[in-house]
N, C-alpha and C. Protein backbone atom coordinates (compact mmCIF):
# COMPACT_ATOMS: atom_id res chain seq x y z
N UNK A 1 0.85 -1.18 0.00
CA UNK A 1 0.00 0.00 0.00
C UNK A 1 0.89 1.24 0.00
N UNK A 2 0.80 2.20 -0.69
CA UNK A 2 1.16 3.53 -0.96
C UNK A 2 0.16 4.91 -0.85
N UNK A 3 0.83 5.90 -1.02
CA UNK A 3 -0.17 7.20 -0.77
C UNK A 3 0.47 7.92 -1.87
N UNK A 4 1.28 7.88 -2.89
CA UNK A 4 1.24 8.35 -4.37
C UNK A 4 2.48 9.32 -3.81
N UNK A 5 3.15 9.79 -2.80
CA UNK A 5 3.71 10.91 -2.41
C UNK A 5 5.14 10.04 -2.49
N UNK A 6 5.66 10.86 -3.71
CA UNK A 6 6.63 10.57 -3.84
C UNK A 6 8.52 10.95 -3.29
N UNK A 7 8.61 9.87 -2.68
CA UNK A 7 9.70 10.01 -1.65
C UNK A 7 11.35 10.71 -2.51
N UNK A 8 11.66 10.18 -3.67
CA UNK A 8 12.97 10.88 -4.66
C UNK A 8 12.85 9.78 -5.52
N UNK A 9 13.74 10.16 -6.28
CA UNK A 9 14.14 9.65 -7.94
C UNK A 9 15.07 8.76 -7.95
N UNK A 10 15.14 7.73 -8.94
CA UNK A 10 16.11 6.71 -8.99
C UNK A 10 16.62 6.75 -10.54
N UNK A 11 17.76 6.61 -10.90
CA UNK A 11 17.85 6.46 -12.37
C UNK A 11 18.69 4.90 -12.57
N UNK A 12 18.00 4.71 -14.21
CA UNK A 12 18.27 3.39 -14.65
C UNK A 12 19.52 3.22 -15.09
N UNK A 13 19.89 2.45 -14.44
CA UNK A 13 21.53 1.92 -14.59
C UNK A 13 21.88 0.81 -15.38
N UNK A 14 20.88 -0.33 -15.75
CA UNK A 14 20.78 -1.78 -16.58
C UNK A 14 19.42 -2.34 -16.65
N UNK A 15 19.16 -3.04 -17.74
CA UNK A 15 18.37 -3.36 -18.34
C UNK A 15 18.37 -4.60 -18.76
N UNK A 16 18.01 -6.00 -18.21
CA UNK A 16 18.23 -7.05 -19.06
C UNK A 16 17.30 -7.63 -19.24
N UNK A 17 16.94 -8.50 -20.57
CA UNK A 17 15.76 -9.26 -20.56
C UNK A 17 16.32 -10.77 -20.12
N UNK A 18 15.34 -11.39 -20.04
CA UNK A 18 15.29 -12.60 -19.30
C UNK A 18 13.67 -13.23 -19.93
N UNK A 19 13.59 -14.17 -20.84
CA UNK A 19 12.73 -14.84 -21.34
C UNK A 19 11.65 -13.64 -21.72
N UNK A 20 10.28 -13.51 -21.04
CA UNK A 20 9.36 -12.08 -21.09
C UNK A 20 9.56 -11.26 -19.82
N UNK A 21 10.57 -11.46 -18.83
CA UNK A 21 10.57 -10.36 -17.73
C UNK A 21 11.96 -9.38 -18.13
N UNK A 22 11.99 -8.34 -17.26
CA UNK A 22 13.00 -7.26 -17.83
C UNK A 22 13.46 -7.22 -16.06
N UNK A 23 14.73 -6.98 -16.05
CA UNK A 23 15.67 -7.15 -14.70
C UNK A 23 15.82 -5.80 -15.02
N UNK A 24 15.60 -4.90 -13.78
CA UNK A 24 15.80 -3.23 -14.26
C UNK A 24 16.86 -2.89 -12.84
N UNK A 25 18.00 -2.80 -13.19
CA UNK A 25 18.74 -2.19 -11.83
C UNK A 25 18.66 -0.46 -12.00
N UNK A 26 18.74 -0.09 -11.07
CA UNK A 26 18.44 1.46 -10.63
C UNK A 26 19.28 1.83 -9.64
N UNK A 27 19.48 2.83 -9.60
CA UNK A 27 20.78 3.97 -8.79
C UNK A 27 19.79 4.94 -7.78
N UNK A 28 19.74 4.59 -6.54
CA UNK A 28 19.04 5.87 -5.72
C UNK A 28 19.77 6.18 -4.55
N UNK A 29 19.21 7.40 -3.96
CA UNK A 29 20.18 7.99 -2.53
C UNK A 29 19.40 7.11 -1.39
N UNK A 30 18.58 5.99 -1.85
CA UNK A 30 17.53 5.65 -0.41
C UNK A 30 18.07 3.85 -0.84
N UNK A 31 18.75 3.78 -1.73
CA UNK A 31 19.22 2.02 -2.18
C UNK A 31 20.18 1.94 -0.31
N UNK A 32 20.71 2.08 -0.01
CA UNK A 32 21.01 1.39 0.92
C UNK A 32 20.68 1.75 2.39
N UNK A 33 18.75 1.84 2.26
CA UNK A 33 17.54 1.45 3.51
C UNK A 33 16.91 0.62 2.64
N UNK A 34 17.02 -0.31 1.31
CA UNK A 34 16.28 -0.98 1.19
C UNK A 34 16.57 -2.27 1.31
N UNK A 35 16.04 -3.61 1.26
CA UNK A 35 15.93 -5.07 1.67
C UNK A 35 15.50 -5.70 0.66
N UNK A 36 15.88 -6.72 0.22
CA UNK A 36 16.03 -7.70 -0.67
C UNK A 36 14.06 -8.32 -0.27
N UNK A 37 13.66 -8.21 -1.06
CA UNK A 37 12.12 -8.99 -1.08
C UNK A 37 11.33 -7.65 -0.42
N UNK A 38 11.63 -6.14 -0.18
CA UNK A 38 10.61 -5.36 0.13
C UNK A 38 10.16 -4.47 -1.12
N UNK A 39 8.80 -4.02 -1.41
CA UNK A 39 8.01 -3.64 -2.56
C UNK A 39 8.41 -1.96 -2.32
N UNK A 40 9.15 -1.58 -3.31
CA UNK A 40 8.77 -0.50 -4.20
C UNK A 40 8.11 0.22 -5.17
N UNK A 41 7.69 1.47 -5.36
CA UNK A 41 6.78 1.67 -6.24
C UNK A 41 7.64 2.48 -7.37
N UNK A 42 7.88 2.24 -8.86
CA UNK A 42 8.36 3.06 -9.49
C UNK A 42 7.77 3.33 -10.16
N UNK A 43 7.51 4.48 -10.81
CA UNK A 43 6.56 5.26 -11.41
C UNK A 43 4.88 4.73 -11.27
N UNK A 44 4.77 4.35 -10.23
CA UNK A 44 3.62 3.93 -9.13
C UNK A 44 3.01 2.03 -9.68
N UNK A 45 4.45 1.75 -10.48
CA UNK A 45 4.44 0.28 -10.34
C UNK A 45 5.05 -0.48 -9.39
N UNK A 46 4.47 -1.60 -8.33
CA UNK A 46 4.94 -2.15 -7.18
C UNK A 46 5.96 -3.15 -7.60
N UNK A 47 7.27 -3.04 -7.58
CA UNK A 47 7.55 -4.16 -8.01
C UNK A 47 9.12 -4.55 -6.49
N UNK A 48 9.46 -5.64 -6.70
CA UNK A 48 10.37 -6.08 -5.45
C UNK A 48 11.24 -6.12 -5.46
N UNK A 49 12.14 -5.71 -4.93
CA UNK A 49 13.86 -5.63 -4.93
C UNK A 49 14.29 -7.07 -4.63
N UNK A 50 14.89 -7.74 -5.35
CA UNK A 50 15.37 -8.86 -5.97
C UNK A 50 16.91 -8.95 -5.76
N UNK A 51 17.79 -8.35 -5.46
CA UNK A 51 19.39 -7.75 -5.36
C UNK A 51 19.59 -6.05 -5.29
N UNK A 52 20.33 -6.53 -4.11
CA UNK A 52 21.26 -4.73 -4.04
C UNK A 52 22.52 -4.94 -3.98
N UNK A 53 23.15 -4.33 -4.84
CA UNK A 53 24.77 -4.15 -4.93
C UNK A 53 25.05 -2.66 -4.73
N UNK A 54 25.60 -2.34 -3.74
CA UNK A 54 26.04 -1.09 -3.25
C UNK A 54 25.12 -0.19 -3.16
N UNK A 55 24.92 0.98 -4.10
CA UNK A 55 24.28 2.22 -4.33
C UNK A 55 23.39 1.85 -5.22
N UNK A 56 23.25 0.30 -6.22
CA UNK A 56 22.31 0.66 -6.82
C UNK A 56 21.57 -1.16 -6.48
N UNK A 57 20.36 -1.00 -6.93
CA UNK A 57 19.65 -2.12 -7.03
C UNK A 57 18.86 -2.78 -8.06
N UNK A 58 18.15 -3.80 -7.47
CA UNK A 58 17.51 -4.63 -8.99
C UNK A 58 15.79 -4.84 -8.73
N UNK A 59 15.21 -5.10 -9.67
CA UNK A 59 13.66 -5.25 -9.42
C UNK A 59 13.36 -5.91 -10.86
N UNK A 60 12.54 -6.98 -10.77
CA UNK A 60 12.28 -7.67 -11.98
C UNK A 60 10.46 -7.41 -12.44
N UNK A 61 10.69 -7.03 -13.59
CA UNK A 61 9.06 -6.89 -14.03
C UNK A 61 8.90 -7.62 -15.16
N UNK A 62 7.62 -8.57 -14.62
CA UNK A 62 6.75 -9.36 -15.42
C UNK A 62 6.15 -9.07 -16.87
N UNK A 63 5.56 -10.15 -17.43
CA UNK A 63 4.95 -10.04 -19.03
C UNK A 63 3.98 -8.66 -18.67
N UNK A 64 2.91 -9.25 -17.49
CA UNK A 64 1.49 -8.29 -17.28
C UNK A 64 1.62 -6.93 -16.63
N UNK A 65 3.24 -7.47 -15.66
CA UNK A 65 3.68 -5.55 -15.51
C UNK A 65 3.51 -4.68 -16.96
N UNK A 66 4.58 -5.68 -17.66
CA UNK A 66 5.15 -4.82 -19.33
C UNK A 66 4.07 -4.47 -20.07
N UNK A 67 3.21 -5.12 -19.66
CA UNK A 67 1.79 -5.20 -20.95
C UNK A 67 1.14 -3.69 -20.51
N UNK A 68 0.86 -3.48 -18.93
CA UNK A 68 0.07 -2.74 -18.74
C UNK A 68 1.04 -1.75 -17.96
N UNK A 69 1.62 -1.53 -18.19
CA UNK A 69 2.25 -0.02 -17.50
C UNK A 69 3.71 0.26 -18.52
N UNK A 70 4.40 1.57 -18.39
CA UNK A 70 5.12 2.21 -19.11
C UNK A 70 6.34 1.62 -19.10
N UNK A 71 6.76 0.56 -18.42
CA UNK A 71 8.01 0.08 -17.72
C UNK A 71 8.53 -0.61 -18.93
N UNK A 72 8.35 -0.87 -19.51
CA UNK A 72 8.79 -1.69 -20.75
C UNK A 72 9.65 -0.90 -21.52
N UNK A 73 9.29 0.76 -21.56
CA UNK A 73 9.44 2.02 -22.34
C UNK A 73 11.18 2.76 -21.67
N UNK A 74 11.14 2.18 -20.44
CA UNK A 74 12.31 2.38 -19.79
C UNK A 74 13.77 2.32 -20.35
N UNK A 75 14.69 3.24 -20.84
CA UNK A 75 15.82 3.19 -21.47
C UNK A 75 17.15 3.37 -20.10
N UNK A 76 18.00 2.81 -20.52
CA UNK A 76 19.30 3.12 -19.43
C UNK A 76 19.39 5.21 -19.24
N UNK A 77 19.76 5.66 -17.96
CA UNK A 77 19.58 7.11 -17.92
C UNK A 77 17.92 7.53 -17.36
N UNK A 78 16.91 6.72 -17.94
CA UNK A 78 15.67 7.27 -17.39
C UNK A 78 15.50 7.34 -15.69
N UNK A 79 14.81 8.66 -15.27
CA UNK A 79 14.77 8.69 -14.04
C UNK A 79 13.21 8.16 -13.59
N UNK A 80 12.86 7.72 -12.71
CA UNK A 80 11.65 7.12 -12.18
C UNK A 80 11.36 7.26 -10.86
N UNK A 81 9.96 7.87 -10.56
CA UNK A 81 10.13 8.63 -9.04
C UNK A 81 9.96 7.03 -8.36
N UNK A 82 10.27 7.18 -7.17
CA UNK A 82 9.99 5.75 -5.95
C UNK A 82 9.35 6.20 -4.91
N UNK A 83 8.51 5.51 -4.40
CA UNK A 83 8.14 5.40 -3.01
C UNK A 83 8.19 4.15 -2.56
N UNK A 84 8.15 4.31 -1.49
CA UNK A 84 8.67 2.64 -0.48
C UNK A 84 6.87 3.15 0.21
N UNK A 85 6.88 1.59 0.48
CA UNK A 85 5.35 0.87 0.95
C UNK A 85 5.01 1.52 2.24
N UNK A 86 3.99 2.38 2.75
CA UNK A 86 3.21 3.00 4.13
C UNK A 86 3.80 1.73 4.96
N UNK A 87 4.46 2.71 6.04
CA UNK A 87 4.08 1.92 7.61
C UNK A 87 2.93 1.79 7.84
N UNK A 88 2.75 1.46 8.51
CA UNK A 88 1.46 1.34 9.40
C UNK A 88 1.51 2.10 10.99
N UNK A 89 0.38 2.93 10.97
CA UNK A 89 0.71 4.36 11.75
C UNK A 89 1.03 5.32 11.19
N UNK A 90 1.71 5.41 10.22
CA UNK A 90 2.28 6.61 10.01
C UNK A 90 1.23 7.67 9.10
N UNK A 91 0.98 8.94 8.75
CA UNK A 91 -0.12 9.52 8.07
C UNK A 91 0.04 9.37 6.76
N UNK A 92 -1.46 9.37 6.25
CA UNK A 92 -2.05 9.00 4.89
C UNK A 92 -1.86 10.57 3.98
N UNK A 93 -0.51 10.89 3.59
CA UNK A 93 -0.53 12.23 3.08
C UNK A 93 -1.18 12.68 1.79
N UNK A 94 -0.94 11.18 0.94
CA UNK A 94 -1.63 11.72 -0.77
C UNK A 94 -3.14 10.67 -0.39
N UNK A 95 -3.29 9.63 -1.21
CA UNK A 95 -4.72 8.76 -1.11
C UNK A 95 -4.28 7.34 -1.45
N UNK A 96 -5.28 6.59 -1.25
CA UNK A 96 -5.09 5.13 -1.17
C UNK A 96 -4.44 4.96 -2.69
N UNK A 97 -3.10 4.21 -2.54
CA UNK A 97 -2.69 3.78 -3.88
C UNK A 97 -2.56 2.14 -3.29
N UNK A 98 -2.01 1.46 -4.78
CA UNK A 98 -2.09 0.33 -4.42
C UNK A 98 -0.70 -0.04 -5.07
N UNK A 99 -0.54 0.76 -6.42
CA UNK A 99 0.72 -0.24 -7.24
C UNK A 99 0.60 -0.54 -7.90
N UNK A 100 -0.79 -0.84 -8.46
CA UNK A 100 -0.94 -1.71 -9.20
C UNK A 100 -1.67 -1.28 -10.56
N UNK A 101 -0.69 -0.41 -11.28
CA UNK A 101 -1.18 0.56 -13.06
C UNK A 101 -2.45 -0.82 -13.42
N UNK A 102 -3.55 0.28 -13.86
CA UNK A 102 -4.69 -0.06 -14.55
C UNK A 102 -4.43 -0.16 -15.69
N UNK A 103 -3.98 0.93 -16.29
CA UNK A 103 -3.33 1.01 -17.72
C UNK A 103 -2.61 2.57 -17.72
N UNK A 104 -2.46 2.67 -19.81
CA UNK A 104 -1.43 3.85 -19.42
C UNK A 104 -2.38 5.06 -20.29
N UNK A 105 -1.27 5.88 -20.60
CA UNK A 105 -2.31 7.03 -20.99
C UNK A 105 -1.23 7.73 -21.51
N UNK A 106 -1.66 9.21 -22.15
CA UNK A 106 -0.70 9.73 -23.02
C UNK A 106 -0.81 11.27 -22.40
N UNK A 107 0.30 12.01 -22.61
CA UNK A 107 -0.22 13.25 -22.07
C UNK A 107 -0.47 13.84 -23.74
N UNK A 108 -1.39 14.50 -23.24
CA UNK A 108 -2.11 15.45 -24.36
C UNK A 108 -1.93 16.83 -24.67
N UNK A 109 -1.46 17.61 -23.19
CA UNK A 109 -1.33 18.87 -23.30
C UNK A 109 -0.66 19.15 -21.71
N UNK A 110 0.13 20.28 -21.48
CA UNK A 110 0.88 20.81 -20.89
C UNK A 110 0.92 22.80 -20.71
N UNK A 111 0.19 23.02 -20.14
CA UNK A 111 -0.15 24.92 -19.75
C UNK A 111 0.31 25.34 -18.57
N UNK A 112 1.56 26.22 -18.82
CA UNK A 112 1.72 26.88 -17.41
C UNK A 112 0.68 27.75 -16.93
N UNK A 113 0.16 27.65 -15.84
CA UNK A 113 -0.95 28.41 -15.37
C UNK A 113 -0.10 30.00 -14.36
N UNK A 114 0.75 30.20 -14.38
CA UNK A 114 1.79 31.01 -13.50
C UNK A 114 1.44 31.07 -12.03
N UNK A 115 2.25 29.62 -11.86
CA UNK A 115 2.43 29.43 -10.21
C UNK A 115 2.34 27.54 -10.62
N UNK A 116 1.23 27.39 -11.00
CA UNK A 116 0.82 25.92 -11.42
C UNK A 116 1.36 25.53 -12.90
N UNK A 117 1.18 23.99 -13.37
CA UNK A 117 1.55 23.85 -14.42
C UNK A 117 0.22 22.31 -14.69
N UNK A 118 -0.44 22.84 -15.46
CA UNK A 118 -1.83 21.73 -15.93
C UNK A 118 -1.52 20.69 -17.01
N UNK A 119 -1.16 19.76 -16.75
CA UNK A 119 -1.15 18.91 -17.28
C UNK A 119 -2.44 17.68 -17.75
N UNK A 120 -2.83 17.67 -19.41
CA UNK A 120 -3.97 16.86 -19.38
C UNK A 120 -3.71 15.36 -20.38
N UNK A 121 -4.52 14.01 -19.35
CA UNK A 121 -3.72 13.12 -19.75
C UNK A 121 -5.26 12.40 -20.71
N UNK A 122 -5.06 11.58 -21.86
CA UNK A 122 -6.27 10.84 -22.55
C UNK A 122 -5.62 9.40 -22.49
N UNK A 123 -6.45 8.82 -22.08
CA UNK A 123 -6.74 7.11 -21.80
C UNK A 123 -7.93 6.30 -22.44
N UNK A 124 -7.83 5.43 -23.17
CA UNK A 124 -8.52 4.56 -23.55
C UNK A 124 -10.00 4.26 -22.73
N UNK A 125 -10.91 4.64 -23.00
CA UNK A 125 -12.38 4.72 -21.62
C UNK A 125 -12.88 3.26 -22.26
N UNK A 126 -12.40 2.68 -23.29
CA UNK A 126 -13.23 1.35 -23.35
C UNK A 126 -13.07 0.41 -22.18
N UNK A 127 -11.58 0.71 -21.22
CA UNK A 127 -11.47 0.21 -20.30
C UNK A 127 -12.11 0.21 -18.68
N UNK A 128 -13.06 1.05 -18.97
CA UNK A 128 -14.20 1.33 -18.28
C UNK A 128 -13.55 2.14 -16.79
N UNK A 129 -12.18 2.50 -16.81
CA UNK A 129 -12.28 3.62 -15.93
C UNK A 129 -12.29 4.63 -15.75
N UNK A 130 -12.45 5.06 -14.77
CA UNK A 130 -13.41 6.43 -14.83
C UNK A 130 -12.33 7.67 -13.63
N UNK A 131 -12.28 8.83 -14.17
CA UNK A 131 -12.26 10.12 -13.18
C UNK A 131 -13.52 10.39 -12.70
N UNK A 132 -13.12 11.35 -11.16
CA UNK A 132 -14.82 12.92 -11.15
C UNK A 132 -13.55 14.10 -10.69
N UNK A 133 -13.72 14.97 -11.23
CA UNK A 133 -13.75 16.25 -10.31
C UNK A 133 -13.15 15.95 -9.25
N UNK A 134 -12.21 16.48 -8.75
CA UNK A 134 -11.78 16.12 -7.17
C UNK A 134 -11.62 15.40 -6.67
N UNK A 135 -11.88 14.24 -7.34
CA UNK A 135 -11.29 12.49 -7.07
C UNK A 135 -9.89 12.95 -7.30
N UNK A 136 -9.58 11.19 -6.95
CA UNK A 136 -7.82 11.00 -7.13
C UNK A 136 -7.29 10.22 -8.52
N UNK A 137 -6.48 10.31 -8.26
CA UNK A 137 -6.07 9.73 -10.01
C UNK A 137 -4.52 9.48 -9.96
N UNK A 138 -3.93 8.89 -9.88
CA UNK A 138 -2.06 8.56 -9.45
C UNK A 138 -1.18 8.14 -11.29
N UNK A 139 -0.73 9.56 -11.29
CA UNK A 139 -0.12 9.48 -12.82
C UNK A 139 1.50 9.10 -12.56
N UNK A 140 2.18 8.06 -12.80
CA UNK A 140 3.66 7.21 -12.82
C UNK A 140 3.99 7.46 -10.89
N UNK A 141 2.60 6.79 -10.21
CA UNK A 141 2.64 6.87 -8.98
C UNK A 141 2.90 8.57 -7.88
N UNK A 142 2.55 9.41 -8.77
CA UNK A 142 2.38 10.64 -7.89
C UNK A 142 0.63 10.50 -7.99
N UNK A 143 0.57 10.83 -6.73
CA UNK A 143 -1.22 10.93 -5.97
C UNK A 143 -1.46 12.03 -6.93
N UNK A 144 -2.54 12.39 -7.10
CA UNK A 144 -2.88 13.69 -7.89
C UNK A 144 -4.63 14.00 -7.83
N UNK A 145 -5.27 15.23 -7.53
CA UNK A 145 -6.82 15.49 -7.43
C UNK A 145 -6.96 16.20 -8.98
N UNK A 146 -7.63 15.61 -9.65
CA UNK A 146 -8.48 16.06 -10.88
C UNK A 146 -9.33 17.12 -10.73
N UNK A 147 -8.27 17.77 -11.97
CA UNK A 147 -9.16 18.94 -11.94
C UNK A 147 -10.41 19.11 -13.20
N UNK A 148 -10.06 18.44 -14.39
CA UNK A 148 -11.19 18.54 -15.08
C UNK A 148 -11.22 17.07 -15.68
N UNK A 149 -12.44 16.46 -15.45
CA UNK A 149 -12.48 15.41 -16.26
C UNK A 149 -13.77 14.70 -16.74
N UNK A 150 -13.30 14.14 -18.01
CA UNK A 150 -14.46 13.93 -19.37
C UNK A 150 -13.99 12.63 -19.39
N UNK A 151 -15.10 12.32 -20.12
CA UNK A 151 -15.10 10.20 -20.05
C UNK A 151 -13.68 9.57 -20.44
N UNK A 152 -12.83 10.46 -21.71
CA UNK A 152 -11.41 9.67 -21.67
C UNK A 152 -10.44 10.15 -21.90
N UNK A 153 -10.48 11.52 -20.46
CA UNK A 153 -9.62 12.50 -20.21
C UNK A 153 -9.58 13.37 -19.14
N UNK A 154 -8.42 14.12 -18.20
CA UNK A 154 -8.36 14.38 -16.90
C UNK A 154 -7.37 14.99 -16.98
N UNK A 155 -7.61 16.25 -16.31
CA UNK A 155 -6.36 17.25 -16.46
C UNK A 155 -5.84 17.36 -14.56
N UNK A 156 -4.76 17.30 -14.69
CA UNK A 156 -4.32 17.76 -13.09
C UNK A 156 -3.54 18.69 -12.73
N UNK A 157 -3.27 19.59 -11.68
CA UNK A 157 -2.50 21.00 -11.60
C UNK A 157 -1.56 20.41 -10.97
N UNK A 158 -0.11 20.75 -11.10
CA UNK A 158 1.27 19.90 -10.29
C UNK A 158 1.81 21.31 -10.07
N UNK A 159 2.01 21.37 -8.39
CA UNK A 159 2.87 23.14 -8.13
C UNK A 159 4.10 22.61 -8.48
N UNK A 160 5.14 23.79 -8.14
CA UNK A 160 6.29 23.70 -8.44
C UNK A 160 7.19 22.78 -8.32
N UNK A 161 6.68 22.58 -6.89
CA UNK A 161 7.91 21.15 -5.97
C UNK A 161 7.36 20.14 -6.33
N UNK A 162 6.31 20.08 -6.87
CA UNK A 162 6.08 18.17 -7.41
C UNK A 162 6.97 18.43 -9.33
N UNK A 163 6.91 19.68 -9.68
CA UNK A 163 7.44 19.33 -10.88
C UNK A 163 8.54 19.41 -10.88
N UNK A 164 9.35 19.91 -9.80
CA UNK A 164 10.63 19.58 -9.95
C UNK A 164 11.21 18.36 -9.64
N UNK A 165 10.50 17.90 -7.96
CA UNK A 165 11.06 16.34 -7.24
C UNK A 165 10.40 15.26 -8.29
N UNK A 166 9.76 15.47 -9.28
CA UNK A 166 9.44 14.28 -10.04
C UNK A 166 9.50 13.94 -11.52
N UNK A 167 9.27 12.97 -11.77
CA UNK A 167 9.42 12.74 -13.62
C UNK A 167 8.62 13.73 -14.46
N UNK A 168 7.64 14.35 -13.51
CA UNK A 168 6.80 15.11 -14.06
C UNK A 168 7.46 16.14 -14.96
N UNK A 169 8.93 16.88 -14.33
CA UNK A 169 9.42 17.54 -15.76
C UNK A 169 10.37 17.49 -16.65
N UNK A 170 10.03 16.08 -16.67
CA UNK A 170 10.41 15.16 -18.30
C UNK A 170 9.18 14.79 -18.83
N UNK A 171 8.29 15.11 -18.71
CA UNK A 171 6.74 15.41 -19.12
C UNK A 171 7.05 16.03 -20.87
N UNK A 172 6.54 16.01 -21.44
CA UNK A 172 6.09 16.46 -22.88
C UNK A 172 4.66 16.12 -23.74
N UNK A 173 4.22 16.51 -24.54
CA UNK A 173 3.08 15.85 -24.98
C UNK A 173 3.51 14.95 -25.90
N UNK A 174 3.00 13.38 -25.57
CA UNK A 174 2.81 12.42 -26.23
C UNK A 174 3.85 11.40 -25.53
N UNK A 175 4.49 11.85 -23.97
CA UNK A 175 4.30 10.99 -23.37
C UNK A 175 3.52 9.67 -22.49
N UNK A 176 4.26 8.92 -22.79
CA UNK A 176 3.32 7.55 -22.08
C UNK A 176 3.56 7.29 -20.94
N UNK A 177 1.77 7.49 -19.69
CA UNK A 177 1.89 7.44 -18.48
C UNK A 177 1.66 6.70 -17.89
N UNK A 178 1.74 6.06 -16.78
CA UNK A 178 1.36 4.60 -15.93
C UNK A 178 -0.15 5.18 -15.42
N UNK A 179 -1.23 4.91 -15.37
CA UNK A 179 -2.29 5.45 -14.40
C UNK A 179 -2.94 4.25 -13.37
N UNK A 180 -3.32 5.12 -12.67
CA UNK A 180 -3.70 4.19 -11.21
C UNK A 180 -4.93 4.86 -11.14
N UNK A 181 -6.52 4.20 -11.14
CA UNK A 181 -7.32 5.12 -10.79
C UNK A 181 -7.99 4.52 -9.49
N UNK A 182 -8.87 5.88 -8.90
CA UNK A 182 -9.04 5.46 -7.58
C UNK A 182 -10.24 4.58 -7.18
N UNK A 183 -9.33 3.66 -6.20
CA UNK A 183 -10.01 2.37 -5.49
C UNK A 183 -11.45 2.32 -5.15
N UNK A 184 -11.50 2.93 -5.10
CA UNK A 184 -12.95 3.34 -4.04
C UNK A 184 -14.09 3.46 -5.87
N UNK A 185 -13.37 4.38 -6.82
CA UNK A 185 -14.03 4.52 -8.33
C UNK A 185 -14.42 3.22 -8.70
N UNK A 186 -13.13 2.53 -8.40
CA UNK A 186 -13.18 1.00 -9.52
C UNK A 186 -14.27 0.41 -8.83
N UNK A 187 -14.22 0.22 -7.39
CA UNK A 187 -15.57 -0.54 -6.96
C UNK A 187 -16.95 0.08 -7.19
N UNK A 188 -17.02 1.17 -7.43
CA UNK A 188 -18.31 1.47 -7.63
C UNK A 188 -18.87 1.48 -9.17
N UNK A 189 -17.68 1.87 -9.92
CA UNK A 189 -17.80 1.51 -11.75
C UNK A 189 -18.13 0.05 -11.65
N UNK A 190 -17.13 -1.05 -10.91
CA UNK A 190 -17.60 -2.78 -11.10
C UNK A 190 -19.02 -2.66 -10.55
N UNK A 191 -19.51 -2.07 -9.65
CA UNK A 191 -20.80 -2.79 -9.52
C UNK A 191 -22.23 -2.11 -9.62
N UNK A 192 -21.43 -0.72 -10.62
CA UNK A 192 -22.98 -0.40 -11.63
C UNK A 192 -22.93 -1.64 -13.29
N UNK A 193 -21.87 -1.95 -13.81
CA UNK A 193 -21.41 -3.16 -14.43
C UNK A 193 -22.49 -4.31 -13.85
N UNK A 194 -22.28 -4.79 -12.83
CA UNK A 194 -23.35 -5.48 -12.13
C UNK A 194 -24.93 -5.80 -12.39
N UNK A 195 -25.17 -4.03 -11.87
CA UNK A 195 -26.61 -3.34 -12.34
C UNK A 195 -27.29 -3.12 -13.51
N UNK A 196 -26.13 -3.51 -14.70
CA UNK A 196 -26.92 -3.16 -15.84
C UNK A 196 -27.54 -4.56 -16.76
């Protein structure tokens, strides 16, 4: 479990394939507090540290990671924000994440608002998920509240310090994003699905 609030950046150091999984080692200032078998989130995909060698570490992602989130897209040099998994006790600062990309999405457009910077992302709606207004929405695992959103599209405002501490400004239009939509949405979209 995560809260989308992203702790710092890791960059990709190696890349290997291995049958359909990809072995991704990464370089961060937090690699040596982490533990061999504990879940990280990179770009708000959960995946498990598998080996640490010094300063940098390893995490292996699956066919259905690759299929459905941006991780596949990953080149040596790319940076990827991380968060490490909620204690328990400790406060819920962004909203319930899980880890686990629904699918991805593209950014569409990019407006400095002067102070803010609006970023709007379009996703495939045949996949039946859904934004509102002021819901949550977790774009490459940063938490994020929607500010405008239409059946297969959602714009969000990022202040300064999220666009600097994150991938967010390596942002461009017609980047490809990991999305996470919110928990609490998906159960209530599955069981009007139900109702009909």
């Amino acid at each position: 479990m995560f809260t989308g609030i992203i702790e710092t950046l890791a960059s990709v150091t190696e890349l290997k394939k291995e049958q359909e999984n990809i072995h991704i080692s990464l370089k961060s200032e937090i690699t040596n507090e982490l533990k061999i078998d504990q879940s990280v989130a990179h770009n708000g995909v959960c995946l498990t540290v598998v080996a640490i060698d010094n300063d940098e570490y390893t995490v292996t992602a699956i066919k259905e990671t690759i299929d459905k989130s941006n991780i596949g897209t990953l080149k040596i040099g790319d940076e990827v924000n991380l968060e490490r998994a909620m204690k328990l006790g400790d406060r819920l600062d962004g909203h319930i994440v899980q880890g686990h990309v629904d699918q991805t999405g593209v950014c569409k457009g990019i407006k400095d608002e002067g102070g803010s910077t609006v970023f709007t992302f379009e996703y495939d709606s045949e996949l039946n998920n859904i934004t509102i207004e002021k819901g949550s929405v977790t774009v490459n695992g940063v938490s994020l509240t929607v500010v405008n959103s239409k059946r297969n599209e959602f714009s969000v405002a990022i202040i300064p310090y999220t666009l600097e501490h994150t991938v967010f400004k390596h942002f461009e239009v017609g980047t490809k994003v990991n999305l996470e939509f919110d928990v609490i949405g998906k159960y209530v979209a599955r069981l009007q699905e139900f109702r009909s």
